[in-house]
Protein backbone atom coordinates (compact mmCIF):
# COMPACT_ATOMS: atom_id res chain seq x y z
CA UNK A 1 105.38 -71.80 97.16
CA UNK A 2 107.55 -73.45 99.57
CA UNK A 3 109.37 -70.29 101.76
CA UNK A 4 113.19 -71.45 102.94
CA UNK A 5 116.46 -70.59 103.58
CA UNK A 6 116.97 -69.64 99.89
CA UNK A 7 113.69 -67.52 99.53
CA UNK A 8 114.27 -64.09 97.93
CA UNK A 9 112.21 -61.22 99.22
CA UNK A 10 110.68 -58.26 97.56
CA UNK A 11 108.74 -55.32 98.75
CA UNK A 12 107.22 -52.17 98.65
CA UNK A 13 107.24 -49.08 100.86
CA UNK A 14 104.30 -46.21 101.22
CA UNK A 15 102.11 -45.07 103.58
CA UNK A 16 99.41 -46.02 103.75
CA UNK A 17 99.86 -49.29 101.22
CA UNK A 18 97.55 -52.20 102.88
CA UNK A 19 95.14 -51.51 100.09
CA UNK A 20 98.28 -52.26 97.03
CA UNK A 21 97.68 -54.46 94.39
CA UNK A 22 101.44 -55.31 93.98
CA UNK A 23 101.83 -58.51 95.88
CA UNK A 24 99.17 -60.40 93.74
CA UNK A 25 101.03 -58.53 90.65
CA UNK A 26 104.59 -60.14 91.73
CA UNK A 27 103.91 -63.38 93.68
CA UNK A 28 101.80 -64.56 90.66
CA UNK A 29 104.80 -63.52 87.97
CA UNK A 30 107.04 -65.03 90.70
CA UNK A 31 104.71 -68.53 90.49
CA UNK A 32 104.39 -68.74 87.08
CA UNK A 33 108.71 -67.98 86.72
CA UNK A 34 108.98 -70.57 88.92
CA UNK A 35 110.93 -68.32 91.35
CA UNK A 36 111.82 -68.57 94.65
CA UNK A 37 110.52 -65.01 95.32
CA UNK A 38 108.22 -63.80 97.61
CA UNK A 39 106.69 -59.86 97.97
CA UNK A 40 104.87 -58.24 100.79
CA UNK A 41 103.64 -54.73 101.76
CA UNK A 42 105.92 -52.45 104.34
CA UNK A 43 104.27 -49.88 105.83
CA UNK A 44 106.50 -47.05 106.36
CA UNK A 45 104.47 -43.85 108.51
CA UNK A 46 107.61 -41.77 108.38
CA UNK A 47 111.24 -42.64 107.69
CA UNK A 48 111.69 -43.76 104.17
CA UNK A 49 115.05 -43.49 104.61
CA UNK A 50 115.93 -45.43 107.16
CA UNK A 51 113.52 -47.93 105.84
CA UNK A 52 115.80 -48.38 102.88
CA UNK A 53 118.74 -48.75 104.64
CA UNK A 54 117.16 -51.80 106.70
CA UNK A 55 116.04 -53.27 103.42
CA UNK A 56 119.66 -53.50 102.12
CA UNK A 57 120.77 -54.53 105.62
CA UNK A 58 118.55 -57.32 105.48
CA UNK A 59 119.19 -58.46 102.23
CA UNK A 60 116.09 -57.64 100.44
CA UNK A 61 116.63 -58.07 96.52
CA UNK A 62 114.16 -55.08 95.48
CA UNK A 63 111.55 -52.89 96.49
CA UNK A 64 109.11 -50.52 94.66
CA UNK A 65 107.91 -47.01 96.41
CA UNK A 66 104.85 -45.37 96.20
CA UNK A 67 103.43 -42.51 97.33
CA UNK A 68 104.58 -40.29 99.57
CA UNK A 69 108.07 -41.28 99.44
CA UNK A 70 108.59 -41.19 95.71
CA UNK A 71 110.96 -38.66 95.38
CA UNK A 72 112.64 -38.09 99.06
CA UNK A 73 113.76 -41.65 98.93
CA UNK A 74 116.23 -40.69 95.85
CA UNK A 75 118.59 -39.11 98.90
CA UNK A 76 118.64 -42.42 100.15
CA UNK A 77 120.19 -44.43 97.02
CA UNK A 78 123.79 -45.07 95.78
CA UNK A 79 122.57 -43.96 92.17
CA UNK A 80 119.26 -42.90 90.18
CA UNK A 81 119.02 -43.77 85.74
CA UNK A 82 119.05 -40.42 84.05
CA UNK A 83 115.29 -40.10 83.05
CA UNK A 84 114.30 -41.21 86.87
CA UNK A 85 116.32 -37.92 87.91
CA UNK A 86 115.18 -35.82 85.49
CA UNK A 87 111.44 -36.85 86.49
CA UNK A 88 112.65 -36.66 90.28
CA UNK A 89 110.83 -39.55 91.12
CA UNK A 90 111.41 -43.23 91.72
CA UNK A 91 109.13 -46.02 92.04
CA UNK A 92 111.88 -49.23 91.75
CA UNK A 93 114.74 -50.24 94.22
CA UNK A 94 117.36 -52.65 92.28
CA UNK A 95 119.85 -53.97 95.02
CA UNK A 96 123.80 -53.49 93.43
CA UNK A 97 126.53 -53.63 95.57
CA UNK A 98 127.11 -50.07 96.50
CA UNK A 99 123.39 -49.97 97.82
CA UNK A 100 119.74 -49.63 96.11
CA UNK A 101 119.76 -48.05 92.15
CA UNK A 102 116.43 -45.95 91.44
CA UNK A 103 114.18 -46.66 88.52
CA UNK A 104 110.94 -45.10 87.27
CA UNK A 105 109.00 -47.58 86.11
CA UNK A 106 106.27 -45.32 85.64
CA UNK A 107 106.84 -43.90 82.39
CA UNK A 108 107.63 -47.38 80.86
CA UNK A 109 104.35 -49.10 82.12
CA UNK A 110 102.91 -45.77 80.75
CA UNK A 111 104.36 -46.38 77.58
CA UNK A 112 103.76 -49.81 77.32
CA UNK A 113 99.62 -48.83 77.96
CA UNK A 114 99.38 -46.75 75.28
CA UNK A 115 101.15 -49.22 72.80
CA UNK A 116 98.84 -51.77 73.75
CA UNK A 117 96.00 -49.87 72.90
CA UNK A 118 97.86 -48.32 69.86
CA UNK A 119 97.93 -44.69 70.86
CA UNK A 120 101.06 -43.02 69.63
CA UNK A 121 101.76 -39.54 71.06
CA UNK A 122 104.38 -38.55 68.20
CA UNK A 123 102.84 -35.87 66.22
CA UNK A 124 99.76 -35.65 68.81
CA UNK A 125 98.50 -32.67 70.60
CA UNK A 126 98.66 -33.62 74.30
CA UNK A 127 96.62 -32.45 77.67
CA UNK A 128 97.92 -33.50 80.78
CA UNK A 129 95.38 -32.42 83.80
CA UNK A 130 97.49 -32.45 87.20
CA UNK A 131 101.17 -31.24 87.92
CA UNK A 132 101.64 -33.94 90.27
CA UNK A 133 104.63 -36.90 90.12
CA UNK A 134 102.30 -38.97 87.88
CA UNK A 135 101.65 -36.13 85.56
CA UNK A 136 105.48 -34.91 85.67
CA UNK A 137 105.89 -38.82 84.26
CA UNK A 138 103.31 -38.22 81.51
CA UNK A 139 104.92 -35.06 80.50
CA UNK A 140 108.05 -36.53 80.10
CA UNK A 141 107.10 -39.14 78.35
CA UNK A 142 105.00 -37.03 75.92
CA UNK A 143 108.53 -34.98 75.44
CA UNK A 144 110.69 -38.45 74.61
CA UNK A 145 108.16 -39.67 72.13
CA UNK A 146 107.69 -36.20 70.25
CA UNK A 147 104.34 -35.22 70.90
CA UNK A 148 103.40 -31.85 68.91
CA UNK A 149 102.25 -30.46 71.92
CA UNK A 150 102.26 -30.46 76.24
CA UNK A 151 100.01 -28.75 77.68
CA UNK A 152 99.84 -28.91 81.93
CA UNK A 153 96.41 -27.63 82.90
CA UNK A 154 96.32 -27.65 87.00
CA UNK A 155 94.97 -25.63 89.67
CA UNK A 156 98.33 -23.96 90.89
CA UNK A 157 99.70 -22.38 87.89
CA UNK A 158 103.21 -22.52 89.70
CA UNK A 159 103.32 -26.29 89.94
CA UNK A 160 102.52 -27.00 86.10
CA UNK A 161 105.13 -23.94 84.91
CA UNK A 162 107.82 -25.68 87.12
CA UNK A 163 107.31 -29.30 85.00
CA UNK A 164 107.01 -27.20 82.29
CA UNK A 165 110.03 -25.69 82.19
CA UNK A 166 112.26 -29.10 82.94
CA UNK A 167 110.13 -30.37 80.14
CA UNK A 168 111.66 -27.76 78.17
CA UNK A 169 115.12 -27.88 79.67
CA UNK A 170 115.19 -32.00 78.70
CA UNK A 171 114.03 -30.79 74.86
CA UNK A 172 116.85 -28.35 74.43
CA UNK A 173 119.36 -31.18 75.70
CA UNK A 174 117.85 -33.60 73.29
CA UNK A 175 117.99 -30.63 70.30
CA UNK A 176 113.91 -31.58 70.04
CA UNK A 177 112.71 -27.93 71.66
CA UNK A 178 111.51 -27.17 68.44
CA UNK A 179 109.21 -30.46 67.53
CA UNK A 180 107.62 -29.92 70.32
CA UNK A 181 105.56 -27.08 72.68
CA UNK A 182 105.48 -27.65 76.17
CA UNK A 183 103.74 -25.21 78.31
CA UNK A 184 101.11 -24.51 81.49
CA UNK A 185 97.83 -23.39 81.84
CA UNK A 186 95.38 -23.03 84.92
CA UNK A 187 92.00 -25.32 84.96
CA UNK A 188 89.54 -22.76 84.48
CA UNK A 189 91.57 -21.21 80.94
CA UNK A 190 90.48 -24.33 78.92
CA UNK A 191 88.01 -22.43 76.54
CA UNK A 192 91.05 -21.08 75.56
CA UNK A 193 92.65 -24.18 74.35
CA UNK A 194 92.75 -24.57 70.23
CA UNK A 195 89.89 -26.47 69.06
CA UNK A 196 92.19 -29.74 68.27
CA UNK A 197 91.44 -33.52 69.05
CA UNK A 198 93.57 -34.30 72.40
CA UNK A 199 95.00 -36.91 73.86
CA UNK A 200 93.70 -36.60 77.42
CA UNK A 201 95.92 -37.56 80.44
CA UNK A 202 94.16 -37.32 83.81
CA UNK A 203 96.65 -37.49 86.58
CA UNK A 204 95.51 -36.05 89.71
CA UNK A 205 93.39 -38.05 92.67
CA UNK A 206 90.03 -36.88 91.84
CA UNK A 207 87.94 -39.71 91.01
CA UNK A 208 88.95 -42.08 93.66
CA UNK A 209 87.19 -43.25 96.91
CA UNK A 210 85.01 -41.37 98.25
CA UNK A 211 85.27 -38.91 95.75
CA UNK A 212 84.36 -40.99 92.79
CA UNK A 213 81.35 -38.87 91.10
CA UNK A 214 83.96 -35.97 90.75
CA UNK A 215 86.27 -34.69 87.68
CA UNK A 216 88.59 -32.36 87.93
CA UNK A 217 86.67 -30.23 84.85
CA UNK A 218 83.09 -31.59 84.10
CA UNK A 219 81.89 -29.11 81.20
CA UNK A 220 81.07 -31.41 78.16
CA UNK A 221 82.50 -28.56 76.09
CA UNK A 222 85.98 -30.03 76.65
CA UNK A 223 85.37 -33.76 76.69
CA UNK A 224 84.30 -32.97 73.06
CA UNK A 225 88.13 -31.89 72.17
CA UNK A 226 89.04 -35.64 73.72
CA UNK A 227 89.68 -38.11 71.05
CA UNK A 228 91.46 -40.21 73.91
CA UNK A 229 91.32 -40.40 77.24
CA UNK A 230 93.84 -42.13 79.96
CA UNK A 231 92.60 -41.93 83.59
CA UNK A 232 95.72 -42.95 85.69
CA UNK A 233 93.42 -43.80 88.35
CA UNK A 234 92.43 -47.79 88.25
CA UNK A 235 90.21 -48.08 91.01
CA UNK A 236 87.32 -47.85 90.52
CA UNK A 237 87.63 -49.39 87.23
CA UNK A 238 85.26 -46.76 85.04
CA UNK A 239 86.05 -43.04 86.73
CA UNK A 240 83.36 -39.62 85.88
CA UNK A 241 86.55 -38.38 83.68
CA UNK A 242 86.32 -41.57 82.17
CA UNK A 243 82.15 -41.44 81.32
CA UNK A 244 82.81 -38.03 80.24
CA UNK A 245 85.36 -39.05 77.56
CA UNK A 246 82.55 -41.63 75.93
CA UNK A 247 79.77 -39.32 76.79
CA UNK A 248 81.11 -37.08 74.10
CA UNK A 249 82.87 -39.17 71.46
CA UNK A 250 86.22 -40.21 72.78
CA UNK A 251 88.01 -43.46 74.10
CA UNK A 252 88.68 -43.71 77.33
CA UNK A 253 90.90 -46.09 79.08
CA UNK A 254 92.10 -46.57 83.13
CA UNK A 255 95.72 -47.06 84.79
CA UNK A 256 95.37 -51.06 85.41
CA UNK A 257 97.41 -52.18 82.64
CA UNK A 258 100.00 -48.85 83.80
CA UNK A 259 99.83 -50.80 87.02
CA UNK A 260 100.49 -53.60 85.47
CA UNK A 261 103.27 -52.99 82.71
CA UNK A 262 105.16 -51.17 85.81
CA UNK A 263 105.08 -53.78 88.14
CA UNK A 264 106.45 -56.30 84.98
CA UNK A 265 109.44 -54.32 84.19
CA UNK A 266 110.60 -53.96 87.75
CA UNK A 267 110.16 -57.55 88.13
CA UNK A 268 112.62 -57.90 85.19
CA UNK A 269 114.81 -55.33 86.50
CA UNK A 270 115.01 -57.34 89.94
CA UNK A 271 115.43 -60.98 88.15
CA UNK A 272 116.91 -60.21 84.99
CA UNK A 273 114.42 -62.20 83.67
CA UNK A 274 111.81 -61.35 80.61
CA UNK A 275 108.13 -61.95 81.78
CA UNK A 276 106.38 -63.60 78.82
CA UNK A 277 103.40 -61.93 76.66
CA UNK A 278 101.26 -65.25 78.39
CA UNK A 279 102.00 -64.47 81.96
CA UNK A 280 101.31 -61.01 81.60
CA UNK A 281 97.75 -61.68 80.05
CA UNK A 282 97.12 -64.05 83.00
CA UNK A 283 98.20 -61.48 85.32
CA UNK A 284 95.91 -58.41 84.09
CA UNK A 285 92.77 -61.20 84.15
CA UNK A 286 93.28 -61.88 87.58
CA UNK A 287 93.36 -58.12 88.34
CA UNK A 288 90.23 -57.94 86.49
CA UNK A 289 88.57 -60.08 88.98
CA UNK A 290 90.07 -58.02 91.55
């Protein structure tokens, strides 16, 4: 692409983010749109905030955020959509004129995944491992699309109780507390769990470099309750959750095409533009190759 004086610029803040996948994501979209758009990495050790307001200082038409700055960047923006607040987390920057709007793109790319593969959650008995920001997405998600049940399994009982209960809290707002059961459990009580077939969500860190021959619960007892599993972790491309899942009978998928489906729908929220079924197949085979 030719950069000029009319050259739009994009971003993303996190620390550390040399190793992000995003700028081949959006600079390829941006190519194929035919876009005068270019995206690049900032590296931001400490202050999101101020980080933001340079951003909008220098004109920059949208950013996405990743980890740690998720959710202390939301102090930073003129406004945040209502299911990015209730998640309290952001991961997309749309420029307006009273400053940066937050998005979670998260749950959408989510969403998308799971249609693509044709896994609905309505009806579905759900366990989400991890009470982290990606597993605080899940959850929600699972809530919105009616799953029968939520169950948080995590180390720190605390952590999954407190998305438990905002689960809950969004329910009773929607009048759905009674479709579905939302509640928390530590690792170590899954022989306890009801002998159903889950949908597996597994949302913590464990898995990735250097850590990759590691799940966060390795007993083939469980895996066999897994009809479907969804590693949020894309890198490396088959996880030991992952083996597990087939080991004992399940489906198993990874977070690329999350990655992916995120990345597309802050694109569109940036552009106003709709990224074509085509483009995003070429996209997701290029991030195959790596």
């Amino acid at each position: 692409m030719n950069i000029d004086g009319e050259t739009r610029i994009l971003g993303i803040i996190g620390y550390p983010i040399r190793h992000t996948k995003s700028p081949l994501i959006h600079n390829l979209i941006a190519k194929r749109q035919g876009q005068n758009l270019i995206y690049v990495p900032f590296e931001v050790e400490s202050d999101a905030a101020l980080a933001v307001q340079g951003a909008y200082a220098l004109g920059i038409t949208g950013m996405n955020v990743t980890v740690p700055y998720k959710t202390t960047v939301m102090e930073s923006l003129a406004g945040v959509e209502e299911l990015a607040g209730r998640i309290g987390a952001v991961n997309t920057l749309v420029r307006t004129e009273a400053g940066f709007q937050g998005y979670n793109t998260d749950i959408s790319g989510l969403e998308r995944e799971l249609s693509s593969e044709g896994i609905l959650l309505a009806g579905r008995h759900v366990l989400l491992l991890g009470a982290g920001g990606a597993a605080r997405a899940a959850a929600f998600l699972c809530a919105k699309e009616r799953a029968a049940s939520v169950i948080l399994l995590n180390r720190t009982l605390q952590k999954a109780e407190a998305i438990a209960q905002d689960v809950r809290a969004y329910l009773e707002e929607t009048e759905a507390a009674e479709e579905t059961e939302v509640r928390a459990m530590p690792f170590d009580s899954y022989p306890e769990l009801a002998k159903e077939r889950y949908i597996v969500f597994q949302c913590t860190q464990l898995g990735l470099y250097p850590r990759v021959e590691e799940a966060v619960i390795e007993d083939s007892a469980f895996y066999e309750m897994a009809e479907v599993g969804i590693d949020l972790i894309y890198n490396p491309r088959v996880t030991k959750f992952m083996r597990l899942v087939e080991e004992n009978g399940g489906r198993a998928y990874n977070g690329l095409k999350m990655l992916l489906y995120q990345a597309v729908r802050a694109y569109e929220l940036w552009t106003k533009t709709t990224v074509s079924d085509e483009i995003v197949d070429e996209v997701y085979e290029r991030l195959l190759i790596g």
